[in-house]
N, C-alpha and C. Protein backbone atom coordinates (compact mmCIF):
# COMPACT_ATOMS: atom_id res chain seq x y z
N UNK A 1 84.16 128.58 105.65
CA UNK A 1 85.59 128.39 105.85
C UNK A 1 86.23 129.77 105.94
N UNK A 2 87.06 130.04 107.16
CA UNK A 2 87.88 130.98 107.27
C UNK A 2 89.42 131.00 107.01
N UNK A 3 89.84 131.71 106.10
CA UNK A 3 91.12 130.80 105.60
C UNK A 3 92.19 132.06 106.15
N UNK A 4 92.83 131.95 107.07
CA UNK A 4 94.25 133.03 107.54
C UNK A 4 95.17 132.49 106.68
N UNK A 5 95.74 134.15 105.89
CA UNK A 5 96.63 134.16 105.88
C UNK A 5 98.08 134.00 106.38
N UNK A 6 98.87 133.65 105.81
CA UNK A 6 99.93 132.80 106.52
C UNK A 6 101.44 133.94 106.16
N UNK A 7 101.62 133.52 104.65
CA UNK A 7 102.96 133.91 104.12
C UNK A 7 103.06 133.40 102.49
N UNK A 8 103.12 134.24 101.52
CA UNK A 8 104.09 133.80 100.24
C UNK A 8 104.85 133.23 100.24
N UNK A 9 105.71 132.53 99.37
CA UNK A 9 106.92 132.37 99.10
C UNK A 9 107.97 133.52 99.13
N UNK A 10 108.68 133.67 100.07
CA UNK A 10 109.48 135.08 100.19
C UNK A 10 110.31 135.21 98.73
N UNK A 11 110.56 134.10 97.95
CA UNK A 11 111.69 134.12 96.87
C UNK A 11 110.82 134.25 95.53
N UNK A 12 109.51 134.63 95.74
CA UNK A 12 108.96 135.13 93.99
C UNK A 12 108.29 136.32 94.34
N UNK A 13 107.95 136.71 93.22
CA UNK A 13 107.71 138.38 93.19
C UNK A 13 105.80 138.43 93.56
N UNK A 14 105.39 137.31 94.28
CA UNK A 14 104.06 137.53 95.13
C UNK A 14 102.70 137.28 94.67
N UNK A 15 103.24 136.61 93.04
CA UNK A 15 102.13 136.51 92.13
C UNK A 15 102.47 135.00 91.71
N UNK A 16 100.92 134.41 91.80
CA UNK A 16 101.27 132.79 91.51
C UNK A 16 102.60 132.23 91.80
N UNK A 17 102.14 132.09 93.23
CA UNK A 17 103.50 131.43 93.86
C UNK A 17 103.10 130.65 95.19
N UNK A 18 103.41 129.69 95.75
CA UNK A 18 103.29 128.88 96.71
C UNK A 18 102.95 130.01 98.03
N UNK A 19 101.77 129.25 98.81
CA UNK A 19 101.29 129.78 99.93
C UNK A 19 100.83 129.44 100.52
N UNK A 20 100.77 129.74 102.29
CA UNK A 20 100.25 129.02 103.11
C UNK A 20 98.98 130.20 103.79
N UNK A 21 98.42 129.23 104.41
CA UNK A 21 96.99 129.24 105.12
C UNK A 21 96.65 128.20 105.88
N UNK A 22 95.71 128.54 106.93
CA UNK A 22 95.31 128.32 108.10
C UNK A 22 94.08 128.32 108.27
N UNK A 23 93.39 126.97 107.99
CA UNK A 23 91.85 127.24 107.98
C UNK A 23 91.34 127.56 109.53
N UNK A 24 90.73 128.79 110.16
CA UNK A 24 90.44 128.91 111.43
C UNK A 24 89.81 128.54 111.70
N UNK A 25 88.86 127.66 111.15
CA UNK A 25 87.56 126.86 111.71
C UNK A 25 87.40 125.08 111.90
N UNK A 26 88.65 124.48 111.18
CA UNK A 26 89.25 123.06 111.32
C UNK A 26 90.65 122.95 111.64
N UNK A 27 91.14 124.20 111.32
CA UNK A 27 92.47 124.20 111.95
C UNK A 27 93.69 123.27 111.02
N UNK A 28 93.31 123.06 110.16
CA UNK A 28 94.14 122.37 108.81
C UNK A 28 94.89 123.22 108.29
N UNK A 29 95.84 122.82 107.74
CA UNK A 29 96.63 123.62 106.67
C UNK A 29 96.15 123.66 105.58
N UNK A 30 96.36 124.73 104.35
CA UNK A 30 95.85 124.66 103.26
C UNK A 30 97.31 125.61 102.65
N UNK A 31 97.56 124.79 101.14
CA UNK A 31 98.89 125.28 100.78
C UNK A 31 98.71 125.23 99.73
N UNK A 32 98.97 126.73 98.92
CA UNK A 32 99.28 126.51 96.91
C UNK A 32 101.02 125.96 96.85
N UNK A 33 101.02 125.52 95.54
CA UNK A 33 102.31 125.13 95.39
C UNK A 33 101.99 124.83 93.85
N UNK A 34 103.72 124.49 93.66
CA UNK A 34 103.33 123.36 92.09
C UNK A 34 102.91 122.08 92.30
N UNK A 35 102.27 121.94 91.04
CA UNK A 35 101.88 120.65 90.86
C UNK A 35 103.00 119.65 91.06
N UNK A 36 102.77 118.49 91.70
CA UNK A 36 103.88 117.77 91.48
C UNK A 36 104.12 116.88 89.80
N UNK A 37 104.96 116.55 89.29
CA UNK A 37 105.61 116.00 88.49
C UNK A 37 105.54 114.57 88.23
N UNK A 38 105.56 113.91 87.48
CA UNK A 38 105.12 112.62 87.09
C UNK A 38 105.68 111.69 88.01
N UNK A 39 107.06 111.96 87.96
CA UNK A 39 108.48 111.73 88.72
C UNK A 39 108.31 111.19 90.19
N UNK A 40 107.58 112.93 90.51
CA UNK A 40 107.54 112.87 91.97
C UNK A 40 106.58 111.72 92.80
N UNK A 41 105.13 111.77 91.70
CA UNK A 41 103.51 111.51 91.95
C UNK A 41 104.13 109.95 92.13
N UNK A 42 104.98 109.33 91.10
CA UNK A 42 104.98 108.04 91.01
C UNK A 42 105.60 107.34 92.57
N UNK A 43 106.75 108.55 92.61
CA UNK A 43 107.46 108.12 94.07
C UNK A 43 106.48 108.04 95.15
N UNK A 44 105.68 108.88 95.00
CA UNK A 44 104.66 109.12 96.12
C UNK A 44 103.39 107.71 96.32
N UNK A 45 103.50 107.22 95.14
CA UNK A 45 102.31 106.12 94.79
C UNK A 45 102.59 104.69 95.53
N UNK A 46 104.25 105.04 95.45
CA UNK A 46 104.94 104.20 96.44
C UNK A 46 104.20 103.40 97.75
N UNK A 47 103.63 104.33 98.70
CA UNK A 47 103.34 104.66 99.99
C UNK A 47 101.72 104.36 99.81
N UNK A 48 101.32 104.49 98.37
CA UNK A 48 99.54 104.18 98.80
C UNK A 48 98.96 105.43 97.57
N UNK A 49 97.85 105.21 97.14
CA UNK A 49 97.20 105.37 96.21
C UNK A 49 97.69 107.14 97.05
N UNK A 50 96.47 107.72 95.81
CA UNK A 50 96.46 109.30 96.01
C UNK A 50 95.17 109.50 95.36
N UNK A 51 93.76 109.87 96.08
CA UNK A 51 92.54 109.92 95.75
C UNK A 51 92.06 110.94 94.94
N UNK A 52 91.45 110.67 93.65
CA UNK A 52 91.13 112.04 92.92
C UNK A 52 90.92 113.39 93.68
N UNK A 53 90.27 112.82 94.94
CA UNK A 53 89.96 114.62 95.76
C UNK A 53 91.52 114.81 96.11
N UNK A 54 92.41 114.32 96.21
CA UNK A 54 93.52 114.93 96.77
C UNK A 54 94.94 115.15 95.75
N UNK A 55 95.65 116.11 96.09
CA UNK A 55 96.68 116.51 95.38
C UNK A 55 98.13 116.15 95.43
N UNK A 56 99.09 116.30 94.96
CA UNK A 56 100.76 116.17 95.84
C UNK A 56 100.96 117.60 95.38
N UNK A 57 101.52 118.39 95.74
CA UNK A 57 102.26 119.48 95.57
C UNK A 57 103.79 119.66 96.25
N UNK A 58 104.25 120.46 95.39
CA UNK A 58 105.69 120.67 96.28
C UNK A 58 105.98 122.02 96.23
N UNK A 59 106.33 122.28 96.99
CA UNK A 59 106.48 123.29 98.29
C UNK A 59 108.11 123.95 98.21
N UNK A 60 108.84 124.89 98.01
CA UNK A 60 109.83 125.27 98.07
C UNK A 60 110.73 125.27 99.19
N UNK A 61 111.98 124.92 99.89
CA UNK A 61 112.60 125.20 101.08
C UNK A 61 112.09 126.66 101.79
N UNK A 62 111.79 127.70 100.93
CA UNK A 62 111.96 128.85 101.21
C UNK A 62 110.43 128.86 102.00
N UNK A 63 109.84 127.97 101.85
CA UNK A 63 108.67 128.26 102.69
C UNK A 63 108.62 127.68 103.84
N UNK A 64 109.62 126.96 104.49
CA UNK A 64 109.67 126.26 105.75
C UNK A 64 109.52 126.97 106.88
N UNK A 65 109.49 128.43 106.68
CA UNK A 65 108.90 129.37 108.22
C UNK A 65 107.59 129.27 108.19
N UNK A 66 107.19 129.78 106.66
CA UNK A 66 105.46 129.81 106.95
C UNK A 66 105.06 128.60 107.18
N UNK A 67 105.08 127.50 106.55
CA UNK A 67 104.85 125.98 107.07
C UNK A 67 104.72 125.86 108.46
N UNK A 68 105.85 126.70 109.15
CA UNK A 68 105.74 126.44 111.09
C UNK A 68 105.43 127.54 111.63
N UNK A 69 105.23 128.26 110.71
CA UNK A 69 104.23 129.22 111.31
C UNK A 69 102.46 128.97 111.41
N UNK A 70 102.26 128.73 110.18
CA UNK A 70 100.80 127.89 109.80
C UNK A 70 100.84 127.03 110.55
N UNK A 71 101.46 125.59 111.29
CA UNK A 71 101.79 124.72 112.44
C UNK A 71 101.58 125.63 113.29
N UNK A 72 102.03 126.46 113.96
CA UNK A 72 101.77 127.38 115.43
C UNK A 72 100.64 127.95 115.47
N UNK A 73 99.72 128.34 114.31
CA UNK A 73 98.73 129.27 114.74
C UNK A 73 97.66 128.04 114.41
N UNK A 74 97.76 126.68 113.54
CA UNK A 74 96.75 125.61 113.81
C UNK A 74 96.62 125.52 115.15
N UNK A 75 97.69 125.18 115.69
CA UNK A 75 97.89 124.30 116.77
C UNK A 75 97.36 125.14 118.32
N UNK A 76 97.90 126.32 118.29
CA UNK A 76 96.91 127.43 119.35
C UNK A 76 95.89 127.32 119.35
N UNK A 77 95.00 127.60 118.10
CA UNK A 77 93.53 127.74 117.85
C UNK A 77 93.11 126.37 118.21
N UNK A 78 93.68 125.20 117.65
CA UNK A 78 92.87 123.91 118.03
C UNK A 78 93.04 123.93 119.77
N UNK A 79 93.95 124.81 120.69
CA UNK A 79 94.02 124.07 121.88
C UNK A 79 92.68 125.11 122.98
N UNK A 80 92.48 126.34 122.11
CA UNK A 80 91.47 127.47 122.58
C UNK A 80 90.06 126.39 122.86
């Protein structure tokens, strides 16, 4: 797995903080964030289970460039 860097969270000081990536070899997104919240997980359970391999996280507004940025450089590479 080749994982590109993407972008921090521009609004924390660069350490344990939400981030994006770009796996270059499936072309997926891959994102740190917080954990989601009991709150959130339950809303989410709504819509359909959530499988031990998989997570909810949430993601800050402030990261909505890298999000479409990570979107633009998936989406190139998958069309190469």
């Amino acid at each position: 797995m080749a994982l590109r860097f993407i972008a921090k969270d521009p609004n924390t000081d660069g350490a344990n903080c939400p981030t994006a990536w770009v796996d270059e070899e499936t072309h997926e997104l891959v994102f740190q964030g917080r954990t989601a919240d009991e709150h959130t997980l339950t809303e989410c359970l709504v819509t359909g289970p959530v499988p031990a391999y998989e997570s909810v996280v949430r993601l800050p507004l402030s990261m909505v460039a890298a999000i479409r940025e990570a979107c633009d450089v998936a989406e190139r590479a998958a069309v190469r």
